[in-house]
N, C-alpha and C. Protein backbone atom coordinates (compact mmCIF):
# COMPACT_ATOMS: atom_id res chain seq x y z
N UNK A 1 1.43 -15.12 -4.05
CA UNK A 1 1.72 -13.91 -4.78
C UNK A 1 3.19 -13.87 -5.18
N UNK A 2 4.18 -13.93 -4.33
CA UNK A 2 5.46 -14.31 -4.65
C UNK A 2 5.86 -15.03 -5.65
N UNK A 3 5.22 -16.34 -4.90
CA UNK A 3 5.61 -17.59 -6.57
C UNK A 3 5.12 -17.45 -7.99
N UNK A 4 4.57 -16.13 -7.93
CA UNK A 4 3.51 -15.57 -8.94
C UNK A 4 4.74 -14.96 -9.94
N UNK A 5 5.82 -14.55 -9.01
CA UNK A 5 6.80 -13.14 -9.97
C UNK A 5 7.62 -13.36 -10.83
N UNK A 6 8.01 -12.89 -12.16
CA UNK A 6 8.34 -13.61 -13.23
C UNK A 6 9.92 -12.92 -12.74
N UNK A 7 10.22 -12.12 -12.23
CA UNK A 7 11.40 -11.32 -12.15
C UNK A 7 11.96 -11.16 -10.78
N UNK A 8 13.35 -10.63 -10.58
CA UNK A 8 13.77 -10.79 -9.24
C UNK A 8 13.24 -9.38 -8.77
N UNK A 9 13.14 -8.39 -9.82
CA UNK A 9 12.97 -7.15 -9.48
C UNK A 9 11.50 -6.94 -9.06
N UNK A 10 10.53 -7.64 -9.56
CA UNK A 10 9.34 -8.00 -9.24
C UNK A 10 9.27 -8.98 -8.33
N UNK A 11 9.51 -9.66 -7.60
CA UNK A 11 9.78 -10.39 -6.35
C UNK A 11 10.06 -9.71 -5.49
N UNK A 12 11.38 -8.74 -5.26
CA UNK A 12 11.46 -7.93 -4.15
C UNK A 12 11.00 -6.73 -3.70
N UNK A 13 9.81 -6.25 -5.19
CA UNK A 13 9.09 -4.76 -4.69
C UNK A 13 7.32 -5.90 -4.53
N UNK A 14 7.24 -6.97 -4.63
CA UNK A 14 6.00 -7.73 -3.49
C UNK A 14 6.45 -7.85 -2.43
N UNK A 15 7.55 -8.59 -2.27
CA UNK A 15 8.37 -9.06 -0.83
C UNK A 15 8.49 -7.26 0.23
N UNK A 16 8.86 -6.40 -0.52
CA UNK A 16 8.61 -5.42 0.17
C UNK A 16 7.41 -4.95 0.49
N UNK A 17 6.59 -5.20 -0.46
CA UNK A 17 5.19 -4.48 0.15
C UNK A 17 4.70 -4.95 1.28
N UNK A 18 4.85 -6.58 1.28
CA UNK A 18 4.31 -7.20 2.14
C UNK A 18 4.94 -7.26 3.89
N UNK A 19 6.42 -6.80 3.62
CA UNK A 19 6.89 -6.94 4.87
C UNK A 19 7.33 -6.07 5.15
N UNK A 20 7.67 -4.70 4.25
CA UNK A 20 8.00 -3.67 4.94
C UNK A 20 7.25 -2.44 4.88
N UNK A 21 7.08 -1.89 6.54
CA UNK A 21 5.51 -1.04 6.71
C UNK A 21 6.19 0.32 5.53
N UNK A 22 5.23 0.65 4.84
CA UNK A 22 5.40 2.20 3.91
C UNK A 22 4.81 2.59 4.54
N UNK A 23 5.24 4.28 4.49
CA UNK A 23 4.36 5.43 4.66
C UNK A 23 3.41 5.97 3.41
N UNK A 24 2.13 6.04 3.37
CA UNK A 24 1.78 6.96 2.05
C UNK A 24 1.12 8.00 2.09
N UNK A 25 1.34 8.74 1.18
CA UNK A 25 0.97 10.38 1.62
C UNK A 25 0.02 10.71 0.57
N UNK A 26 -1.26 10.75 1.00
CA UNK A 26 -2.70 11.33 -0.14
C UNK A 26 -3.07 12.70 0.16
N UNK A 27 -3.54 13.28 -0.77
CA UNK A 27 -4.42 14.29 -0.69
C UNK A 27 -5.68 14.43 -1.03
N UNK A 28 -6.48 15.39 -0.05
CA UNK A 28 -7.96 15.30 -0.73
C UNK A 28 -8.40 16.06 -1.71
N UNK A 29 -9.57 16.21 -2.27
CA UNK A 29 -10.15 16.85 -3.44
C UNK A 29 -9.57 18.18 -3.56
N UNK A 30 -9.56 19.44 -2.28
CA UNK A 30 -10.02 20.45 -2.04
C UNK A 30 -8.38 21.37 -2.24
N UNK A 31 -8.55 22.54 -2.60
CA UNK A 31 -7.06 23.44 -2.27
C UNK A 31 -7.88 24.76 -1.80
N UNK A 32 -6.04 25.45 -1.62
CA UNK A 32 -6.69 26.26 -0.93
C UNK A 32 -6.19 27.27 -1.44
N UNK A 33 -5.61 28.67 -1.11
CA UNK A 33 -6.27 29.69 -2.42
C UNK A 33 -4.91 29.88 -2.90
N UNK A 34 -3.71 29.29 -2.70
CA UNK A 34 -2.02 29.16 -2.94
C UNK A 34 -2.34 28.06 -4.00
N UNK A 35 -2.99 27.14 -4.54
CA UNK A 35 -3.38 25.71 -4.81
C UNK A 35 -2.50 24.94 -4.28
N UNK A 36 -2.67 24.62 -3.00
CA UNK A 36 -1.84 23.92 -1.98
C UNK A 36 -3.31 22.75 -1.85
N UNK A 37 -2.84 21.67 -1.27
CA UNK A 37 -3.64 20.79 -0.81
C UNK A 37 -4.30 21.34 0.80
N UNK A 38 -5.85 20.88 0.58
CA UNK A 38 -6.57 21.15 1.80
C UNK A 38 -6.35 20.29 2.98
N UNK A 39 -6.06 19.35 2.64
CA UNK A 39 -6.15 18.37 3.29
C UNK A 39 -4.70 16.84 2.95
N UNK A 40 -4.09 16.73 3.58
CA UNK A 40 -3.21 15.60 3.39
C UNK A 40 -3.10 15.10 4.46
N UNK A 41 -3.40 13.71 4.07
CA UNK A 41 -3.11 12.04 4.96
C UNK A 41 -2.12 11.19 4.79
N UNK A 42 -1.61 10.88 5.96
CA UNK A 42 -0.26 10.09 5.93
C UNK A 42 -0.84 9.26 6.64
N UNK A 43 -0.56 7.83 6.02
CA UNK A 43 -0.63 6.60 7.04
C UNK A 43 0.02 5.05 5.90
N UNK A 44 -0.10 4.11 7.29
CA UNK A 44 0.61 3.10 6.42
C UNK A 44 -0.70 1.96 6.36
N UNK A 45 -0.74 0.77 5.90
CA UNK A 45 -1.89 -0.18 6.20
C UNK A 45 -2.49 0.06 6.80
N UNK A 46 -1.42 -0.39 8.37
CA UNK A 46 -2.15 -0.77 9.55
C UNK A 46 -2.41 0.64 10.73
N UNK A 47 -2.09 1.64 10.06
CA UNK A 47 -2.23 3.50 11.13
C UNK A 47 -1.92 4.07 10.46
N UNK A 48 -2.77 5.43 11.22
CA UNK A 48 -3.23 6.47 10.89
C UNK A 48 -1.86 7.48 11.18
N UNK A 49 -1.20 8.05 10.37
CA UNK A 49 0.09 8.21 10.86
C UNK A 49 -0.25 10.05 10.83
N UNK A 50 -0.59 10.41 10.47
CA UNK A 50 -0.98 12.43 10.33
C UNK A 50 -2.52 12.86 9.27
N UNK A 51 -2.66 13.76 9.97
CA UNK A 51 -3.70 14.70 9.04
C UNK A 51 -3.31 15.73 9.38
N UNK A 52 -3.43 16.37 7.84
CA UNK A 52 -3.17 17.99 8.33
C UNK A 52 -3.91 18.63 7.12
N UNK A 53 -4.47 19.68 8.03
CA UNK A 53 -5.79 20.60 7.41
C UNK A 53 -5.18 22.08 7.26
N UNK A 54 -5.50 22.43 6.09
CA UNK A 54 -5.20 24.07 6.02
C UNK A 54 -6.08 24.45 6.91
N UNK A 55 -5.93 25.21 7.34
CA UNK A 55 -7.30 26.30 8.15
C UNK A 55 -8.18 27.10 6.89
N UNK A 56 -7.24 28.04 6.21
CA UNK A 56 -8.43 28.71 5.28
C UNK A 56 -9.02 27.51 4.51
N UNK A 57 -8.24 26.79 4.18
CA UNK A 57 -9.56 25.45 3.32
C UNK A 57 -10.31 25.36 3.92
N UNK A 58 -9.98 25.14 5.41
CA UNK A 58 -11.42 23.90 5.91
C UNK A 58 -12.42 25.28 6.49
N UNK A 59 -11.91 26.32 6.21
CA UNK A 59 -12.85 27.84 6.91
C UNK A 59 -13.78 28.04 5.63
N UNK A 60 -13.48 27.24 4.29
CA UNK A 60 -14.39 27.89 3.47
C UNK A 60 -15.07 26.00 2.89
N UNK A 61 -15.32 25.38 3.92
CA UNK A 61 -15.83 24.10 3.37
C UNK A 61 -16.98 23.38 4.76
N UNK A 62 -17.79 22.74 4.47
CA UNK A 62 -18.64 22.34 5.57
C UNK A 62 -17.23 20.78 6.51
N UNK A 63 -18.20 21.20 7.79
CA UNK A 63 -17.09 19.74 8.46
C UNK A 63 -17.17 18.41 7.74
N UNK A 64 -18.74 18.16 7.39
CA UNK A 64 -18.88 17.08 6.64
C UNK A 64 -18.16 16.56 5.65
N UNK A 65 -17.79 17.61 4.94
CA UNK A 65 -16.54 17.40 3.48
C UNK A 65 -15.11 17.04 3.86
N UNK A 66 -14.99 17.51 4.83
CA UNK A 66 -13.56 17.40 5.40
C UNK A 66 -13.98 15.77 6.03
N UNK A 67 -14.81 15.14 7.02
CA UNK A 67 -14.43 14.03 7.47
C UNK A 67 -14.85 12.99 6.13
N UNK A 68 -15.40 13.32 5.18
CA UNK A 68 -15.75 12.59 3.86
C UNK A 68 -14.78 12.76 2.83
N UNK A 69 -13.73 13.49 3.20
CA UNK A 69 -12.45 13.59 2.35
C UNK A 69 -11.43 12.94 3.07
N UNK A 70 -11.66 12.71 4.45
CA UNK A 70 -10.50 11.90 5.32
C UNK A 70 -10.24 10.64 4.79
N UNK A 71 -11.94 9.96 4.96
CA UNK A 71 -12.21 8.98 4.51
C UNK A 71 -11.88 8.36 3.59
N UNK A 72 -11.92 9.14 2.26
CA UNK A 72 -11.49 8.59 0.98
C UNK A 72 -10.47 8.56 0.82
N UNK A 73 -9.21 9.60 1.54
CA UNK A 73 -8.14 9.89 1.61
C UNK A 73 -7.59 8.04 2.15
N UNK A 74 -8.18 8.08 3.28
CA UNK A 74 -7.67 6.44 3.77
C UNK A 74 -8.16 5.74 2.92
N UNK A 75 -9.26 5.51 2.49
CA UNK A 75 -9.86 4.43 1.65
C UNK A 75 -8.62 4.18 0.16
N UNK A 76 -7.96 5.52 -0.30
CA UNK A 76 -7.05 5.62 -1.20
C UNK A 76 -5.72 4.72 -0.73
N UNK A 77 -5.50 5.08 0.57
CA UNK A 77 -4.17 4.41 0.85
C UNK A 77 -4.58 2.86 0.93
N UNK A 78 -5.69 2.26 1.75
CA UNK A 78 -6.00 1.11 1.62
C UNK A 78 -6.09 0.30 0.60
N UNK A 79 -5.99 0.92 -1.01
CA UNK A 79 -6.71 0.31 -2.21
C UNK A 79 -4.97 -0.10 -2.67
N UNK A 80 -4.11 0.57 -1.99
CA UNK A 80 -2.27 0.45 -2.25
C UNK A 80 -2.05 -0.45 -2.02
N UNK A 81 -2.83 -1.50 -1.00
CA UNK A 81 -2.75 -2.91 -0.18
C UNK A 81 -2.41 -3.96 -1.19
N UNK A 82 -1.26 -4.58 -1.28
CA UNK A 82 -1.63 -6.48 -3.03
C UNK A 82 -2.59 -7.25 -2.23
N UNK A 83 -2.98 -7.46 -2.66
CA UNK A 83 -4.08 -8.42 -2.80
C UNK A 83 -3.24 -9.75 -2.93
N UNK A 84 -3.80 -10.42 -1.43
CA UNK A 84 -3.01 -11.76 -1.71
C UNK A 84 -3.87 -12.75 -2.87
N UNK A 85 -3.32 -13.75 -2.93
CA UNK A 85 -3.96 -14.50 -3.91
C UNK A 85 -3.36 -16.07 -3.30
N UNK A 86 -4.82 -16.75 -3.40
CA UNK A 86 -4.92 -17.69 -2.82
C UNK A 86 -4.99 -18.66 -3.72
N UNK A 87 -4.12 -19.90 -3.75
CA UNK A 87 -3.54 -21.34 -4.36
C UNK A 87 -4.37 -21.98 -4.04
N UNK A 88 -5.01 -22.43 -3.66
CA UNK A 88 -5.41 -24.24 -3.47
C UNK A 88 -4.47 -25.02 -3.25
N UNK A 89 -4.09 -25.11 -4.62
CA UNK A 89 -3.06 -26.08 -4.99
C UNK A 89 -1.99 -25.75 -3.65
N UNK A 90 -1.52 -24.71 -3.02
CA UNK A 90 -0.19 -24.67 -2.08
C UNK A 90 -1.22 -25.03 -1.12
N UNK A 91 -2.45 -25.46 -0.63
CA UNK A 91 -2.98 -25.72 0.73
C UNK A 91 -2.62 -26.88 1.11
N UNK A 92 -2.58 -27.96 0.17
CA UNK A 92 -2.15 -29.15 0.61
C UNK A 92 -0.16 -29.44 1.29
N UNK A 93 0.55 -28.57 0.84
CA UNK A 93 1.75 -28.52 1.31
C UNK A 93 2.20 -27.86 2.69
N UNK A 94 2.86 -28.26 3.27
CA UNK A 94 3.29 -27.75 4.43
C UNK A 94 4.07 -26.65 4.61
N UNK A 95 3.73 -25.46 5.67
CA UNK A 95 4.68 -24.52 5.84
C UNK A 95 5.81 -24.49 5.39
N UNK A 96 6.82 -25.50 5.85
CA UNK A 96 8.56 -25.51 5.28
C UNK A 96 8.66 -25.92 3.83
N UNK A 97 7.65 -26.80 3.58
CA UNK A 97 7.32 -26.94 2.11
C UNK A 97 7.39 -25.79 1.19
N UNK A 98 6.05 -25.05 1.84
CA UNK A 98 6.31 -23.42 0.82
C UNK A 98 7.31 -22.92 1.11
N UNK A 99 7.75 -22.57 1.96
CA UNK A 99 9.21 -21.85 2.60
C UNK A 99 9.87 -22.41 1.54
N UNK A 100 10.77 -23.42 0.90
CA UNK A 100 11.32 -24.29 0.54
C UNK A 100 11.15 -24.06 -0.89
N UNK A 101 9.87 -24.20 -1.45
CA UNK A 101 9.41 -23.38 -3.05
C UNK A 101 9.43 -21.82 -2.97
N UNK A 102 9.53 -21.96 -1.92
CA UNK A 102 9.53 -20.05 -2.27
C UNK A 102 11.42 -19.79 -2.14
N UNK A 103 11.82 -20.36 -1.61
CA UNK A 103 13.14 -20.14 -1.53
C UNK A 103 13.93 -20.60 -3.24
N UNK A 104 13.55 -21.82 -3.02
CA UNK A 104 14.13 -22.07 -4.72
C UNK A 104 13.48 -21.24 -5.81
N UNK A 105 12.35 -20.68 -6.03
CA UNK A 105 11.86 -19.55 -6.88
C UNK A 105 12.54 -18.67 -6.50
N UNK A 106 12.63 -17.79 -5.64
CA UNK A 106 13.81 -16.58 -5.34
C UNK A 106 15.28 -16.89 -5.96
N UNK A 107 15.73 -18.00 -5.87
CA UNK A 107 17.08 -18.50 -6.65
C UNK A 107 17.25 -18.02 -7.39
N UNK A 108 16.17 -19.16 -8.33
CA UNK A 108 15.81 -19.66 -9.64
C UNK A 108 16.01 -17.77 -10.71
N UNK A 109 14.99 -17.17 -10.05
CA UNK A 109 15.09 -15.50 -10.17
C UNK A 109 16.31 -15.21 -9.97
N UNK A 110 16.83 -15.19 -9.11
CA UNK A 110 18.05 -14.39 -9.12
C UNK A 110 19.33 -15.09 -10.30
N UNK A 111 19.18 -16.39 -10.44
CA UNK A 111 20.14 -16.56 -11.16
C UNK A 111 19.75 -16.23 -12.78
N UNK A 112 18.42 -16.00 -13.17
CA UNK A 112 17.84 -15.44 -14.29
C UNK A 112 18.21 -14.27 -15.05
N UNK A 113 18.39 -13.62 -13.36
CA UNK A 113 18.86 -12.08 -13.46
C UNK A 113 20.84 -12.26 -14.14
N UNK A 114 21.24 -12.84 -13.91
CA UNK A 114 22.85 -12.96 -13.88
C UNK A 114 22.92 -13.52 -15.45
């Protein structure tokens, strides 16, 4: 995915996704009678980092909607995930190998940028 990036600026917002944990903050379908969100989820990839429920929302909605809005709520943050993308062609090379092309592509980028 890296060796993929035509730009340095596009190299370091993959390089970030991939290595540094985000927080993301969704909301579900529902408001409540302020039009405030009913429901908002915070989490990163790998946890579940907060939920928080209005009370009058979830007083005028079945439980079912609420754990079927959690759901999608995560399913939303999960879909934020890149998608690695798999070479072939880099299977035959060795770890320090890629290390090594990935390092001279990061250069190569940065001196593009200058």
């Amino acid at each position: 995915m890296l060796l993929q990036k035509r730009t340095y600026d596009e190299f370091r917002a993959a390089w970030n996704s991939l290595y540094i944990e985000t927080a993301f903050t969704v909301h579900g379908p529902g408001y409540n009678q302020y039009d405030e969100p009913g429901l908002t989820v915070t989490a990163t990839w790998s946890a579940l980092l907060s939920i928080a429920i209005d009370r009058s929302w979830a007083a005028t909605v079945d439980g079912t909607v609420i754990a079927q809005d959690i759901v999608e709520c995560c399913d939303r943050i999960r879909a934020k995930k890149p998608e690695l993308v798999r070479d072939t062609s880099l299977d035959r090379e060795s770890d320090q190998e890629l290390v090594d092309r990935l390092v001279r592509h990061e250069q190569q980028l940065i001196r593009n940028e200058l």
